[in-house]
C-alpha atoms as a PDB file:
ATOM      1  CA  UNK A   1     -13.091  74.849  44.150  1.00  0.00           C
ATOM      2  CA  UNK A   2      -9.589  75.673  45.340  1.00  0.00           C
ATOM      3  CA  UNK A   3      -6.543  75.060  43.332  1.00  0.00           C
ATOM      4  CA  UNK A   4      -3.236  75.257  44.699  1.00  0.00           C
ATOM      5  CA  UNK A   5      -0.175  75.183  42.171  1.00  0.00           C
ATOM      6  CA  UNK A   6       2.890  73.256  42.992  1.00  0.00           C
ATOM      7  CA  UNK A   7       5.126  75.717  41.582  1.00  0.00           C
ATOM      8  CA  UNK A   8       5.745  79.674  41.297  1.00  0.00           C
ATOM      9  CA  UNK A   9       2.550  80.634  38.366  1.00  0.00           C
ATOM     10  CA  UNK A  10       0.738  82.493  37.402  1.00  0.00           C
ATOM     11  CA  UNK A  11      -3.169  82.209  36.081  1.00  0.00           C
ATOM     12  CA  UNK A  12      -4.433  83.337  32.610  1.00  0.00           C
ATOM     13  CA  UNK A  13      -6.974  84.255  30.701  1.00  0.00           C
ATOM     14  CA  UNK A  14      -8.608  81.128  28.516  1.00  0.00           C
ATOM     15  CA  UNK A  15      -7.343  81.777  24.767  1.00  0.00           C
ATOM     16  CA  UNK A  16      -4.916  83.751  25.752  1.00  0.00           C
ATOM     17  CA  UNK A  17      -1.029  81.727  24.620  1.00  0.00           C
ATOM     18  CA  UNK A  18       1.749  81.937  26.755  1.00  0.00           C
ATOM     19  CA  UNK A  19       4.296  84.439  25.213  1.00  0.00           C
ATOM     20  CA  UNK A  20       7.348  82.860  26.547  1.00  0.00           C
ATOM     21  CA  UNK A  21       6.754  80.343  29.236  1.00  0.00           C
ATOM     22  CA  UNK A  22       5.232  76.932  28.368  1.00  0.00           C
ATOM     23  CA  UNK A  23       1.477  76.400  28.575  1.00  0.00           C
ATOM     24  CA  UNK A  24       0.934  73.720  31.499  1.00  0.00           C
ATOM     25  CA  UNK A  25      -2.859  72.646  31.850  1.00  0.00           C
ATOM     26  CA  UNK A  26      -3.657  71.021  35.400  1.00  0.00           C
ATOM     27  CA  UNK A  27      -7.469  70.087  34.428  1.00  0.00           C
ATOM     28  CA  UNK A  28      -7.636  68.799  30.704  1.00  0.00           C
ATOM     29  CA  UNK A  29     -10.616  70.749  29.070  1.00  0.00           C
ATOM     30  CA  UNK A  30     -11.445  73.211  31.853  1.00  0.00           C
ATOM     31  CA  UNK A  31     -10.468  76.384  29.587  1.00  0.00           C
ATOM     32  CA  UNK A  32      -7.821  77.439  32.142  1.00  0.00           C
ATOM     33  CA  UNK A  33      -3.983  77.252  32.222  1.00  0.00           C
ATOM     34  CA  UNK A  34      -1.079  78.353  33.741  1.00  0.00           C
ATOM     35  CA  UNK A  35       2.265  79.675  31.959  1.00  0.00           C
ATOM     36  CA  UNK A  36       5.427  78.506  33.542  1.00  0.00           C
ATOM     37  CA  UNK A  37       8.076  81.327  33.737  1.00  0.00           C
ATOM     38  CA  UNK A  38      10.657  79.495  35.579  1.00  0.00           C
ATOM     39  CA  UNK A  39      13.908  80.269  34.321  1.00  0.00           C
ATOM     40  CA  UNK A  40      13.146  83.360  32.257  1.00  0.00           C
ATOM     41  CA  UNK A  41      13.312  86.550  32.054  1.00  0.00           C
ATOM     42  CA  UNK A  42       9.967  87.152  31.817  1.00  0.00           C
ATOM     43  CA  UNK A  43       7.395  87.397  34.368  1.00  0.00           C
ATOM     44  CA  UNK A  44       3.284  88.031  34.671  1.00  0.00           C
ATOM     45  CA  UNK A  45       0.138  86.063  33.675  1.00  0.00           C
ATOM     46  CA  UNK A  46       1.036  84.930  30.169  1.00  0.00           C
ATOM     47  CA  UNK A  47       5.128  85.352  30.661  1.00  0.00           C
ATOM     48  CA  UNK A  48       4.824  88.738  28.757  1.00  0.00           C
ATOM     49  CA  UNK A  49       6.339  91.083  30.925  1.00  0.00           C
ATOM     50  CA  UNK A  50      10.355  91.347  31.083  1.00  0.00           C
ATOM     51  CA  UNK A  51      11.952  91.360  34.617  1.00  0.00           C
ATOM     52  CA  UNK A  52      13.508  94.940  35.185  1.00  0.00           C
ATOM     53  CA  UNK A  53      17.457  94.521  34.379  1.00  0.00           C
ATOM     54  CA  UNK A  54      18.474  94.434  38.479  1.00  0.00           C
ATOM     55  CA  UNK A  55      16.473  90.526  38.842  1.00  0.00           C
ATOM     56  CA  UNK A  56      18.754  87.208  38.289  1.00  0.00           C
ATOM     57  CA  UNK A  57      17.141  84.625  36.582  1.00  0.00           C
ATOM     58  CA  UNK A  58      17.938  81.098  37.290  1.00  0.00           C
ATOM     59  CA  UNK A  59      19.061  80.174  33.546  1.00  0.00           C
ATOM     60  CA  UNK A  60      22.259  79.557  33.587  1.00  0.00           C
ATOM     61  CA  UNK A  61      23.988  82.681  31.479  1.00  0.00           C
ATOM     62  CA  UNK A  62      26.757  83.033  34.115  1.00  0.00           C
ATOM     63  CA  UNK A  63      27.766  79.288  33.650  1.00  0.00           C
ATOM     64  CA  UNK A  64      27.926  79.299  30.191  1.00  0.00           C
ATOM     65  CA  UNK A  65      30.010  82.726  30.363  1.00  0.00           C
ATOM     66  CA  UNK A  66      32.515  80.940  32.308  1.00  0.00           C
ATOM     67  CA  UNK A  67      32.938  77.691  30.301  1.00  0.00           C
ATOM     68  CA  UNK A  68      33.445  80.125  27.198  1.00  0.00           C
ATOM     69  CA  UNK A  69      36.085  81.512  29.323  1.00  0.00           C
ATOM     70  CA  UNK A  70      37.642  78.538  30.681  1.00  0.00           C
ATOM     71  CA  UNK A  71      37.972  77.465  27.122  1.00  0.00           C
ATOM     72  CA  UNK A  72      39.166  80.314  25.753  1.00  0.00           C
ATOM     73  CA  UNK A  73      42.158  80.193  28.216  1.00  0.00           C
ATOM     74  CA  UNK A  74      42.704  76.823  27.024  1.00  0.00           C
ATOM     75  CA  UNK A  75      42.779  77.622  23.487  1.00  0.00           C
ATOM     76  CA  UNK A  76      45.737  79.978  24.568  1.00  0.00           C
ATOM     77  CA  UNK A  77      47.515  77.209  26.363  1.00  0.00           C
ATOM     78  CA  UNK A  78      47.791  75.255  23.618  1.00  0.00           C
ATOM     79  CA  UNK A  79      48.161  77.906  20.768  1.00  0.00           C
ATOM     80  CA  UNK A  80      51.536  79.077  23.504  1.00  0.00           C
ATOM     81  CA  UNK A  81      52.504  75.741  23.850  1.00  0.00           C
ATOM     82  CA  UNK A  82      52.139  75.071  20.311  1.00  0.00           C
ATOM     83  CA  UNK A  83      54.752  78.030  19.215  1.00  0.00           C
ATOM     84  CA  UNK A  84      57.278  76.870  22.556  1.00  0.00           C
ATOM     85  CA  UNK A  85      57.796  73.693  20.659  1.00  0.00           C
ATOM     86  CA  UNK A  86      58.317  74.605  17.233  1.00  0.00           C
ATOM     87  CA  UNK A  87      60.553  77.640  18.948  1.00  0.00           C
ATOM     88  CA  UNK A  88      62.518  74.574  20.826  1.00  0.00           C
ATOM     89  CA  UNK A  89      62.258  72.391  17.814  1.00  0.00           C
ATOM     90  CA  UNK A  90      64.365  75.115  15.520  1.00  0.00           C
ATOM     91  CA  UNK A  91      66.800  76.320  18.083  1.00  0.00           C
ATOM     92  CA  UNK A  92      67.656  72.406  18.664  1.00  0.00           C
ATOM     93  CA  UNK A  93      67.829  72.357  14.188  1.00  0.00           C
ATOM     94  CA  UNK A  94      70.303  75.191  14.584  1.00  0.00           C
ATOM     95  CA  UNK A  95      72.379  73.929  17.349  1.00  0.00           C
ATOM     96  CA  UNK A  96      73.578  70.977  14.883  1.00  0.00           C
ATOM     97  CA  UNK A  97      74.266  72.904  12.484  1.00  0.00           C
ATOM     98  CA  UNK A  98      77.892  73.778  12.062  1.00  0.00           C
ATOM     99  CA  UNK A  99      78.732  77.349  11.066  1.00  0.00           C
ATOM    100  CA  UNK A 100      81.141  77.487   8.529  1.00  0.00           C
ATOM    101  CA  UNK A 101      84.634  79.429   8.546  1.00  0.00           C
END
């Protein structure tokens, strides 16, 4: 009998969990699964090995560094144009304010 998967897995033992990836079970009750890595940093028949540091994994870590960015910068923004207004706000106070002689 020849099984093709649809997508990038890997075969394991029966009994033996998936460590990280998510258990998916083609045949119900056949004693055989696949784990399914995609996305993580891990790698091999039950998702138990770590990819060596030089791989990219598809999960999204560089997006969510630059929203976190993005935001910070405008967090700044308004915390700058926050102080420019109440700096513009005084100077206007003191500018009605006669001095007295």
């Amino acid at each position: 009998m020849d099984r093709q998967l649809t997508f990038n897995k890997c075969r394991t033992a029966p009994g033996r969990p998936c460590a990280h990836g998510e258990q998916v079970d083609a045949v119900e009750f056949d004693a055989s699964f696949t784990c399914d890595c995609s996305g993580l940093i891990y790698t091999g028949d039950n998702c138990d090995a770590e990819v060596s540091g030089g791989a990219e994994v598809s999960g999204g870590g560089d997006q969510a560094a630059a929203v976190a960015s993005v935001l910070g910068v405008l967090f700044l923004l308004v915390c700058v144009a926050g102080v420019a207004a109440r700096y513009l706000q005084m100077r206007k106070a003191m500018a009605s304010v006669q001095p007295v002689e």
